[in-house]
Protein backbone atom coordinates (compact mmCIF):
# COMPACT_ATOMS: atom_id res chain seq x y z
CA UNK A 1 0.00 0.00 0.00
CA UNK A 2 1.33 3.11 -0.79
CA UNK A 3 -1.44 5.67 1.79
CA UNK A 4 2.51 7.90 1.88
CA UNK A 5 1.95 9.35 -1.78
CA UNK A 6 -0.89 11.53 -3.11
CA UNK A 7 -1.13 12.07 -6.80
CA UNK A 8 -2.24 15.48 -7.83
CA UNK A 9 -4.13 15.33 -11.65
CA UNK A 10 -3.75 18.58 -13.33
CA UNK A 11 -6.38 17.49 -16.48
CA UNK A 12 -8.88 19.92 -18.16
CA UNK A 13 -11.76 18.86 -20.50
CA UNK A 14 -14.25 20.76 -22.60
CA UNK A 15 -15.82 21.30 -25.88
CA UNK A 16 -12.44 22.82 -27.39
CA UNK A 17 -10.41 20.09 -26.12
CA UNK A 18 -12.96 16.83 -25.46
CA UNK A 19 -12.82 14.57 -22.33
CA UNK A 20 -10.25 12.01 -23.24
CA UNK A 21 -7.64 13.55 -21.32
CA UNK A 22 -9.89 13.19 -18.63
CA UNK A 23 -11.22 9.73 -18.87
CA UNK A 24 -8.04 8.26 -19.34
CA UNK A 25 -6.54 10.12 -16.02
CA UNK A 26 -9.55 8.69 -14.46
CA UNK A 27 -8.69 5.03 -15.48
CA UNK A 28 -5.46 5.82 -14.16
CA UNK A 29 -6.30 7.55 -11.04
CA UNK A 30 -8.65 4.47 -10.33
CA UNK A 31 -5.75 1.94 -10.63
CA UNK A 32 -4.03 3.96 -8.31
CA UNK A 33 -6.59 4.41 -5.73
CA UNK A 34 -6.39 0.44 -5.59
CA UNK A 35 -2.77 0.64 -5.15
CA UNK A 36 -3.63 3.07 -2.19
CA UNK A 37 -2.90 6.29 -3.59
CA UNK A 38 -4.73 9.33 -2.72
CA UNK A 39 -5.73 11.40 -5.45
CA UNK A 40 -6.91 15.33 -6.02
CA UNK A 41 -8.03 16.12 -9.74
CA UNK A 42 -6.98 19.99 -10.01
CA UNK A 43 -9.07 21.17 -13.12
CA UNK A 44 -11.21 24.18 -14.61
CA UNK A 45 -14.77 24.31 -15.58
CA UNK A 46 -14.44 24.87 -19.13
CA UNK A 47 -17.95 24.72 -20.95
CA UNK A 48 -18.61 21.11 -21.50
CA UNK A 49 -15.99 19.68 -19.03
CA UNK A 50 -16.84 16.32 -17.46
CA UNK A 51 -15.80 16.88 -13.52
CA UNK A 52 -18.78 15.39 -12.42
CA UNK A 53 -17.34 11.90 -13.72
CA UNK A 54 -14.77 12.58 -11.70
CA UNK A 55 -16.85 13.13 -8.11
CA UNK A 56 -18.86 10.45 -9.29
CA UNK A 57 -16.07 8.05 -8.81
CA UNK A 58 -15.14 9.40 -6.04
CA UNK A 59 -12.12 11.38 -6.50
CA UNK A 60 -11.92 15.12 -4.67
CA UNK A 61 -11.64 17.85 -7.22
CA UNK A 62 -10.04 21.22 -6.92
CA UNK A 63 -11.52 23.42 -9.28
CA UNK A 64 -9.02 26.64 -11.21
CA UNK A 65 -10.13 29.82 -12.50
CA UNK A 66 -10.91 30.45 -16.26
CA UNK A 67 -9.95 33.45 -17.71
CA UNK A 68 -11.34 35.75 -20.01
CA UNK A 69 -9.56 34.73 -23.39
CA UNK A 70 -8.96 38.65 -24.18
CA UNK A 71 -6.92 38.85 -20.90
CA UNK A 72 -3.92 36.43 -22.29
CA UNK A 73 -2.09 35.69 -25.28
CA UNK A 74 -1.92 31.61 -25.57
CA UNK A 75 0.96 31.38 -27.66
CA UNK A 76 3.68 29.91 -25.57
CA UNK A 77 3.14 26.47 -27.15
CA UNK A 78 0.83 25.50 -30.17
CA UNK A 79 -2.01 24.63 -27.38
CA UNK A 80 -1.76 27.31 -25.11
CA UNK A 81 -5.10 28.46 -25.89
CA UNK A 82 -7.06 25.60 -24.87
CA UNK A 83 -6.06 26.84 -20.68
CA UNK A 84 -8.19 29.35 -20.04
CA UNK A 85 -4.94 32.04 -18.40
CA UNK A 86 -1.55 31.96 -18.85
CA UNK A 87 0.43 29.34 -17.52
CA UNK A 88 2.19 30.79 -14.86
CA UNK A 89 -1.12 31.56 -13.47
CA UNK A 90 -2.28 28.49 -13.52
CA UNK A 91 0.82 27.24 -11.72
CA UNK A 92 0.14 29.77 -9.22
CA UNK A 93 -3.40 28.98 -8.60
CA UNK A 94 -2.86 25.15 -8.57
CA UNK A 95 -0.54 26.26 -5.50
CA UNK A 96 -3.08 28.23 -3.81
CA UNK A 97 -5.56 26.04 -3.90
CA UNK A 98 -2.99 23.59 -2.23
CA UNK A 99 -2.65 25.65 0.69
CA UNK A 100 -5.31 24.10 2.83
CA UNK A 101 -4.95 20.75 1.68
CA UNK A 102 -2.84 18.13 3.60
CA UNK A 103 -0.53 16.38 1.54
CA UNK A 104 1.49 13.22 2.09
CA UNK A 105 5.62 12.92 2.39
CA UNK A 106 5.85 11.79 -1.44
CA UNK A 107 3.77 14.09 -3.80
CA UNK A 108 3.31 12.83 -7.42
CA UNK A 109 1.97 15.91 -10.23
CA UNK A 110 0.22 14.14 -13.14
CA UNK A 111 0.32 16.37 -16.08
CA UNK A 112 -2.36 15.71 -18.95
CA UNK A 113 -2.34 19.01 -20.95
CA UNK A 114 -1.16 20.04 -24.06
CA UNK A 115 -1.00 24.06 -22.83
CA UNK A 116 1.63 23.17 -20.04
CA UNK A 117 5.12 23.15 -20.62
CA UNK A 118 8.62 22.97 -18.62
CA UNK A 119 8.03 26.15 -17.10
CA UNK A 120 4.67 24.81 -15.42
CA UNK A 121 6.15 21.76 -14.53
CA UNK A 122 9.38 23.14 -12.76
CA UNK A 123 7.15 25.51 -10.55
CA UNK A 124 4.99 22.53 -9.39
CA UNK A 125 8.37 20.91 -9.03
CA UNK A 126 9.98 22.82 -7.16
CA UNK A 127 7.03 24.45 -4.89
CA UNK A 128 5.73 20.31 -3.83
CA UNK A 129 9.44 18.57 -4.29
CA UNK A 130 7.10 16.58 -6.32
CA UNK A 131 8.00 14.04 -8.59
CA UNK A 132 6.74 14.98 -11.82
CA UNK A 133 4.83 12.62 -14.45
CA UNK A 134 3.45 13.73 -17.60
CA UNK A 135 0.98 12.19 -20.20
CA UNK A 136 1.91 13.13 -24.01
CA UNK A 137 2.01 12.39 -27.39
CA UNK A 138 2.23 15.27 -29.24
CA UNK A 139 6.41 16.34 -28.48
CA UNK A 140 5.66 19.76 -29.48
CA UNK A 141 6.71 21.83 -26.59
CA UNK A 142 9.45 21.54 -23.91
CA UNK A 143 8.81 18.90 -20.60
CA UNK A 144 10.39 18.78 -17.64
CA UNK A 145 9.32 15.75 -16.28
CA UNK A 146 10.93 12.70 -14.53
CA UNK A 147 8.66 10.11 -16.25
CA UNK A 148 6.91 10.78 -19.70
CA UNK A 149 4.06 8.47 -20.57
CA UNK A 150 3.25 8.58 -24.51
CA UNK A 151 1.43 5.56 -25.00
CA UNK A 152 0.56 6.23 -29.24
CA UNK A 153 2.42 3.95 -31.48
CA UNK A 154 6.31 5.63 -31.89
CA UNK A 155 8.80 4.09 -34.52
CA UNK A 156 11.73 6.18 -32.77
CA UNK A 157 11.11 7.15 -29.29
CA UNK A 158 14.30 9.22 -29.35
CA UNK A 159 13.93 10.66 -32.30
CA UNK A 160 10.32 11.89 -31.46
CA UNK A 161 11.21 13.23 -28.32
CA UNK A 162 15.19 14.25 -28.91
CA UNK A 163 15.49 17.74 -27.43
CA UNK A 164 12.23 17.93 -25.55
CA UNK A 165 12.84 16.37 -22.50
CA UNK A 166 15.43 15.39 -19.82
CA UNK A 167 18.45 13.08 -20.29
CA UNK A 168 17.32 11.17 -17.51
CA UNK A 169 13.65 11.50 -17.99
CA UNK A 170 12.12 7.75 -17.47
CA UNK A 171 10.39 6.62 -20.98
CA UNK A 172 7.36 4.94 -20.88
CA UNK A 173 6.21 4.91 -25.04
CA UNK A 174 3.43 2.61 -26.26
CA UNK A 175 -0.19 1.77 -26.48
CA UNK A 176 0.88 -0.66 -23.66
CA UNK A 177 1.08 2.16 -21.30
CA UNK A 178 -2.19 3.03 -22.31
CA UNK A 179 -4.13 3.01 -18.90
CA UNK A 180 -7.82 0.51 -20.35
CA UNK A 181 -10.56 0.36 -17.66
CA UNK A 182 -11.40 -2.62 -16.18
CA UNK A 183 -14.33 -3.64 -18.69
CA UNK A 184 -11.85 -4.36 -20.84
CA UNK A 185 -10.06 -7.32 -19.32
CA UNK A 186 -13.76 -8.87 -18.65
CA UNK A 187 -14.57 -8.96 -22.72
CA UNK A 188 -12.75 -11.19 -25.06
CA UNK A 189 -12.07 -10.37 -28.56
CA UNK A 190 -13.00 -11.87 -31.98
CA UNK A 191 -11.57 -11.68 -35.20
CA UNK A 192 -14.24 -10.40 -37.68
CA UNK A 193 -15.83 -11.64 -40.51
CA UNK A 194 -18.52 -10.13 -42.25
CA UNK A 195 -19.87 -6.33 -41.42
CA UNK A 196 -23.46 -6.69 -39.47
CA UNK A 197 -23.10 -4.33 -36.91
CA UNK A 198 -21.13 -0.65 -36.59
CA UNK A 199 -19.71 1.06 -33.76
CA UNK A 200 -19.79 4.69 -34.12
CA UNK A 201 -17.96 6.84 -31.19
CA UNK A 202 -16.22 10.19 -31.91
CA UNK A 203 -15.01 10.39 -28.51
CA UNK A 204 -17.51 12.34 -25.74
CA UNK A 205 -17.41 15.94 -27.43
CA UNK A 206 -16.87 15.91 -30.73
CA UNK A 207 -17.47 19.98 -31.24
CA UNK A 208 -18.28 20.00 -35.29
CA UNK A 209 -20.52 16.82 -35.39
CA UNK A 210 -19.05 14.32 -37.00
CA UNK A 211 -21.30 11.87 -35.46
CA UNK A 212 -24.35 13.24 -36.97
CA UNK A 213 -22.43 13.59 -40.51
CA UNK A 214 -21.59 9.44 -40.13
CA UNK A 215 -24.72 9.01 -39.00
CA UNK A 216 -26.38 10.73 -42.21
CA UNK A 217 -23.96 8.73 -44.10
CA UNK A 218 -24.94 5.50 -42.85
CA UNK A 219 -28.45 5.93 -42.94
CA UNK A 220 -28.33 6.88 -46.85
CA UNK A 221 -25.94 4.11 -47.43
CA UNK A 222 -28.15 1.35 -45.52
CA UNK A 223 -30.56 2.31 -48.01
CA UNK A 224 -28.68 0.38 -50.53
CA UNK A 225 -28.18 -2.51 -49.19
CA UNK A 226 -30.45 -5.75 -49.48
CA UNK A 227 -29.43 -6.45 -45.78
CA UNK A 228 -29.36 -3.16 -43.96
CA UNK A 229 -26.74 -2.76 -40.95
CA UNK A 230 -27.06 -2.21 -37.14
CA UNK A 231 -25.60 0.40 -35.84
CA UNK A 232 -24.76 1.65 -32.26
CA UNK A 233 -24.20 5.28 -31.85
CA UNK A 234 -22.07 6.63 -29.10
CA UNK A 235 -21.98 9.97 -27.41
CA UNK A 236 -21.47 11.73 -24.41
CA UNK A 237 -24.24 13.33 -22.19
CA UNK A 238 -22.55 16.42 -23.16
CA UNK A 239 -22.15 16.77 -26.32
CA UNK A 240 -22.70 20.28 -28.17
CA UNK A 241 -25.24 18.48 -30.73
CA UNK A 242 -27.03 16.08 -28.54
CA UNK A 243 -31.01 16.95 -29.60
CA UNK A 244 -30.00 17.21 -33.27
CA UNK A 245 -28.14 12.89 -32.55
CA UNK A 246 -31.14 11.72 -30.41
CA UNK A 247 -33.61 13.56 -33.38
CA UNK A 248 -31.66 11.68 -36.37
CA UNK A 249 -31.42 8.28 -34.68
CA UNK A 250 -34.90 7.79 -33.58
CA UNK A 251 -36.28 8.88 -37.22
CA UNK A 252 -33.69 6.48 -38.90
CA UNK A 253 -33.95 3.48 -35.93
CA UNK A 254 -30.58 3.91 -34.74
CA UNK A 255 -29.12 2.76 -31.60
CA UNK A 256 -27.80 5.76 -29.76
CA UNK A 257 -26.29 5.62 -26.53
CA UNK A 258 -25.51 8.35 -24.30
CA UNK A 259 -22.19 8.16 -22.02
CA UNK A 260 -22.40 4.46 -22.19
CA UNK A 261 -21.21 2.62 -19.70
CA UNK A 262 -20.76 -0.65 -21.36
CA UNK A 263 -18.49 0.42 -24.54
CA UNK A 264 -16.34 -2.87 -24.53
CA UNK A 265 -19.61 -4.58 -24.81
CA UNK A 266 -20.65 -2.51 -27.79
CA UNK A 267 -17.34 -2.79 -29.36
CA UNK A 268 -17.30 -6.48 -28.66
CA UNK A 269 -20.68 -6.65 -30.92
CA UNK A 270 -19.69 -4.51 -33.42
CA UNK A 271 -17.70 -5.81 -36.99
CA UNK A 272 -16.44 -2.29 -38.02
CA UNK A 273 -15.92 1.09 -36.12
CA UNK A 274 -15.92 4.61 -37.33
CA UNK A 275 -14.66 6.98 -35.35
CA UNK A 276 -11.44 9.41 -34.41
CA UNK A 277 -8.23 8.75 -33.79
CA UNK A 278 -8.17 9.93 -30.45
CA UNK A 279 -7.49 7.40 -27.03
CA UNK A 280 -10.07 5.49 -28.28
CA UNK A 281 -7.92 3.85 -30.19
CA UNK A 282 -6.25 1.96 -28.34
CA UNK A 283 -9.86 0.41 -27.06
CA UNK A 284 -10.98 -0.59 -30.34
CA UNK A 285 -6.90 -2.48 -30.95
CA UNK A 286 -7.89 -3.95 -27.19
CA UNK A 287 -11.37 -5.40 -28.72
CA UNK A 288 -9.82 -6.04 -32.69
CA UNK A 289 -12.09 -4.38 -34.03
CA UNK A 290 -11.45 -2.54 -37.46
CA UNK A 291 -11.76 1.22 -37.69
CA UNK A 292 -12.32 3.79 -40.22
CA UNK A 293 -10.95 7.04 -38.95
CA UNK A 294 -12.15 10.55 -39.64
CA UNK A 295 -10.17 12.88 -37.61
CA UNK A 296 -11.53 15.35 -35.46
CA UNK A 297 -8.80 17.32 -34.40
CA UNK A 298 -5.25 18.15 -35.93
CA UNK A 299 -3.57 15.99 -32.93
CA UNK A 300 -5.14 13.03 -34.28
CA UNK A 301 -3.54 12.70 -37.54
CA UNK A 302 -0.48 11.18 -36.66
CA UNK A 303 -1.95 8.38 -34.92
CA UNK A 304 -3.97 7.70 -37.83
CA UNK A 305 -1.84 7.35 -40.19
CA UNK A 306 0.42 5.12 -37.74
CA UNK A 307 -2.88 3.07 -37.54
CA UNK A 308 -2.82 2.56 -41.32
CA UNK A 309 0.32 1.82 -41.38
CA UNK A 310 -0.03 -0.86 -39.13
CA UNK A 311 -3.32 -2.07 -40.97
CA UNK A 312 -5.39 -1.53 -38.00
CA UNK A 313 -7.54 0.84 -39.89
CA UNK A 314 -8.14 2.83 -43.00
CA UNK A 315 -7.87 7.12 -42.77
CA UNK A 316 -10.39 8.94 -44.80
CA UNK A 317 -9.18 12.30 -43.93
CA UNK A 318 -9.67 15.17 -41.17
CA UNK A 319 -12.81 16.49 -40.37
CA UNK A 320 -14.36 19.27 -39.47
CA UNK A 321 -17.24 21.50 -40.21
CA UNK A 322 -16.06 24.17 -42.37
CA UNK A 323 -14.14 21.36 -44.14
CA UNK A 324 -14.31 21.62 -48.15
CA UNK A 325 -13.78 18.01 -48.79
CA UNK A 326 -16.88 16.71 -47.15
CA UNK A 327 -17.61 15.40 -50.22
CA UNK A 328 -14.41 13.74 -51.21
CA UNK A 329 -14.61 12.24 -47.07
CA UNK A 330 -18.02 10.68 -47.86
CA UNK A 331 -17.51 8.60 -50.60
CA UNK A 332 -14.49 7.47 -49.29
CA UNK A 333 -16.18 6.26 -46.47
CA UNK A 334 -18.89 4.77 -48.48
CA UNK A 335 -16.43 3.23 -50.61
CA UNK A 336 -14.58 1.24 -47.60
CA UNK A 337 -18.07 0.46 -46.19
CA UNK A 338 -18.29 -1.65 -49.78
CA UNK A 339 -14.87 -2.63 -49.89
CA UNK A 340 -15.60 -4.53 -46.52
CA UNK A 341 -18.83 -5.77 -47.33
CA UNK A 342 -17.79 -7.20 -50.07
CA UNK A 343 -14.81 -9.07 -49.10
CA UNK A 344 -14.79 -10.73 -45.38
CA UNK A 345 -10.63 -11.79 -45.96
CA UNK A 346 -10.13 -7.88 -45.82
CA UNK A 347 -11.77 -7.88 -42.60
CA UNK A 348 -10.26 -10.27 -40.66
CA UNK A 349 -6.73 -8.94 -41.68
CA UNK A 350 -7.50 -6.04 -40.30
CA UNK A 351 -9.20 -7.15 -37.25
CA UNK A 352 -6.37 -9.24 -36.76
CA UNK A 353 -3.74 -6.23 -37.17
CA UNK A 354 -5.34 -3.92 -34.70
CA UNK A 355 -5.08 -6.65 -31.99
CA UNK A 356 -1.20 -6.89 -32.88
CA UNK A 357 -1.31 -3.18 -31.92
CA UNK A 358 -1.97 -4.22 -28.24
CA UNK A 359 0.35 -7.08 -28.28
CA UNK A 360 2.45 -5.64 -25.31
CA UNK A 361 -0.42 -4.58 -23.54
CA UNK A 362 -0.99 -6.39 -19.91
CA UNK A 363 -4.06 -6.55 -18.41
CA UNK A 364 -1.57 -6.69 -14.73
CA UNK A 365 -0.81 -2.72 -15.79
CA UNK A 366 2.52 -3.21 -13.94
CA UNK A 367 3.95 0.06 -15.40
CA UNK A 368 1.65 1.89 -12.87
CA UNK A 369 3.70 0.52 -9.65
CA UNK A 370 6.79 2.11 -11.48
CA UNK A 371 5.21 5.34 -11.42
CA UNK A 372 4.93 5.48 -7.71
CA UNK A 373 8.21 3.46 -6.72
């Protein structure tokens, strides 16, 4: 038992930067509570943040101050707009609202933000004596952490990350550091073999609607088929375009489901996902299931084409609202949707290459105990 270290999550979600960052510090916080950890999420209320997940499992949350955007220039990294303040603020209000809490000998900060950099993380450093852990896959800023966790798929760790952290920083790179709830070590997975059923999931924010967009495409693409699919929607109970999803489904009979709590299951039944490229990811590898990938945000692209590469799913391109290829997206969709329909080998290659993905994954998540030793 380790009731002599508290981990401190500094994690923000919201409709400009989705709840994945969240949800996976949540897994993570959860595997540490069972290693008897104390935790404190430190977080702001951005519009469409998901804190209440948080209290709901039980974890005490400190909430930060957002600022006025007009009262800060975000431009000390490529995401420093997504804070809400500057970022020596922030460090200084994480440390106020530390005053009155009572902290244990070993302090552990948990970094899962793409606005903080190696100044934020020295403060916190320095201020707690705190050992200093950060989530990342991005390498586009400066870190000064002693372990970095980037668990996307990295051909040359070094490489990536040459220049941006420590000599000395600890190295934990790969979708086996990927921290998977529990649900998924209770559901076994299946190679595919024919598309019956699709999982749709853009993660629980998705800002410009790709959901609905899929969903429109499906619906007009089911209508061509002698054997129409199933299909299981997936959103969260915040989402931006929630009426306009629940509206759609019900007139074209399908299955939504709002902040599931059973998406291994879904996965499990589904042949073929469509989706981001976001942490999800690394749940639909878990469950080999086969994804086409639309991303939603510029952060995503990366992964996705690492996922190709692999042959754990097929990229159709970046999406967003204002994008002009909408068209172009669509029929690329549709034309995978037939490509799979029409030949079931296809399928289980691919089912069977995004399970390789999680080959190194352990369901024991060992890695966590090196985090606290």
């Amino acid at each position: 038992m380790n009731h002599s270290v508290t981990t401190l999550f500094r994690v923000d979600s919201a409709q400009h930067i989705g709840t994945g960052h969240v949800m996976r510090c949540l897994t993570l916080a959860t595997l540490l509570r069972e290693r008897g950890v104390s935790i404190i999420f430190i977080s702001k209320p951005h519009k469409g943040h998901c804190l209440d997940e948080v209290r709901r499992a039980g974890f005490k949350v400190i909430e930060l101050p957002v600022a006025e955007s007009a009262k800060y220039e975000g431009s000390w990294c490529p995401h420093a707009s997504w804070l809400g303040g500057t970022e020596s603020f922030d460090a200084e209000q994480t440390l106020v609202s530390l005053q009155n809490v009572t902290l244990t000998e070993h302090v552990i900060v948990l970094v899962d933000h793409f606005s903080l950099t190696s100044k934020w993380h020295t403060t916190l450093k320095e201020a707690l004596d705190a050992k200093i852990v950060v989530i990342d896959g991005l390498a586009d800023r400066l870190l000064q952490c002693d372990v970095l966790i980037d668990p996307n798929l990295v051909l040359n760790p070094h490489e990536k990350w040459g220049g941006k952290i420590q000599n000395d920083t600890r190295l934990m790179i790969g979708p086996q550091y990927f921290p998977l709830r529990e649900e998924f070590s209770c559901v076994s997975s299946t190679l595919r073999q024919s598309i019956k059923r699709l999982f749709v999931c853009f993660g629980g924010m998705d800002k410009d609607n790709a959901t609905l967009f899929v969903c429109e495409l499906l619906a007009k693409w089911n209508e061509t088929l002698d054997e129409p699919v199933s299909v299981d929607v997936v959103i969260g109970k915040h989402h931006p375009h929630k009426q306009e999803i629940i509206t759609f489904c019900e007139q074209h009979g399908i299955e939504l489901h709002v902040q599931a709590s059973n998406i291994s299951s879904l996965m499990s039944q589904a042949d073929l996902a469509i989706g981001g490229g976001g942490t999800i990811s690394w749940e639909r590898c878990m469950m080999a299931l086969p994804t086409v990938i639309l991303t939603i945000a510029q952060n995503q692209v990366a992964q996705a084409i690492a996922l190709e590469a692999k042959g754990a799913a097929v990229y159709v391109g970046n999406f967003s609202k204002d994008c002009e290829r909408l068209k172009e997206i669509k029929q690329r969709v549709i034309n995978v949707l037939d490509d799979f329909k029409g030949s079931s080998s296809k399928l289980n290659v691919m089912s069977a290459r995004a399970l390789s993905v999680m080959d190194a994954y352990s369901h024991s998540q060992l890695w966590v105990d090196e985090i606290i030793s």
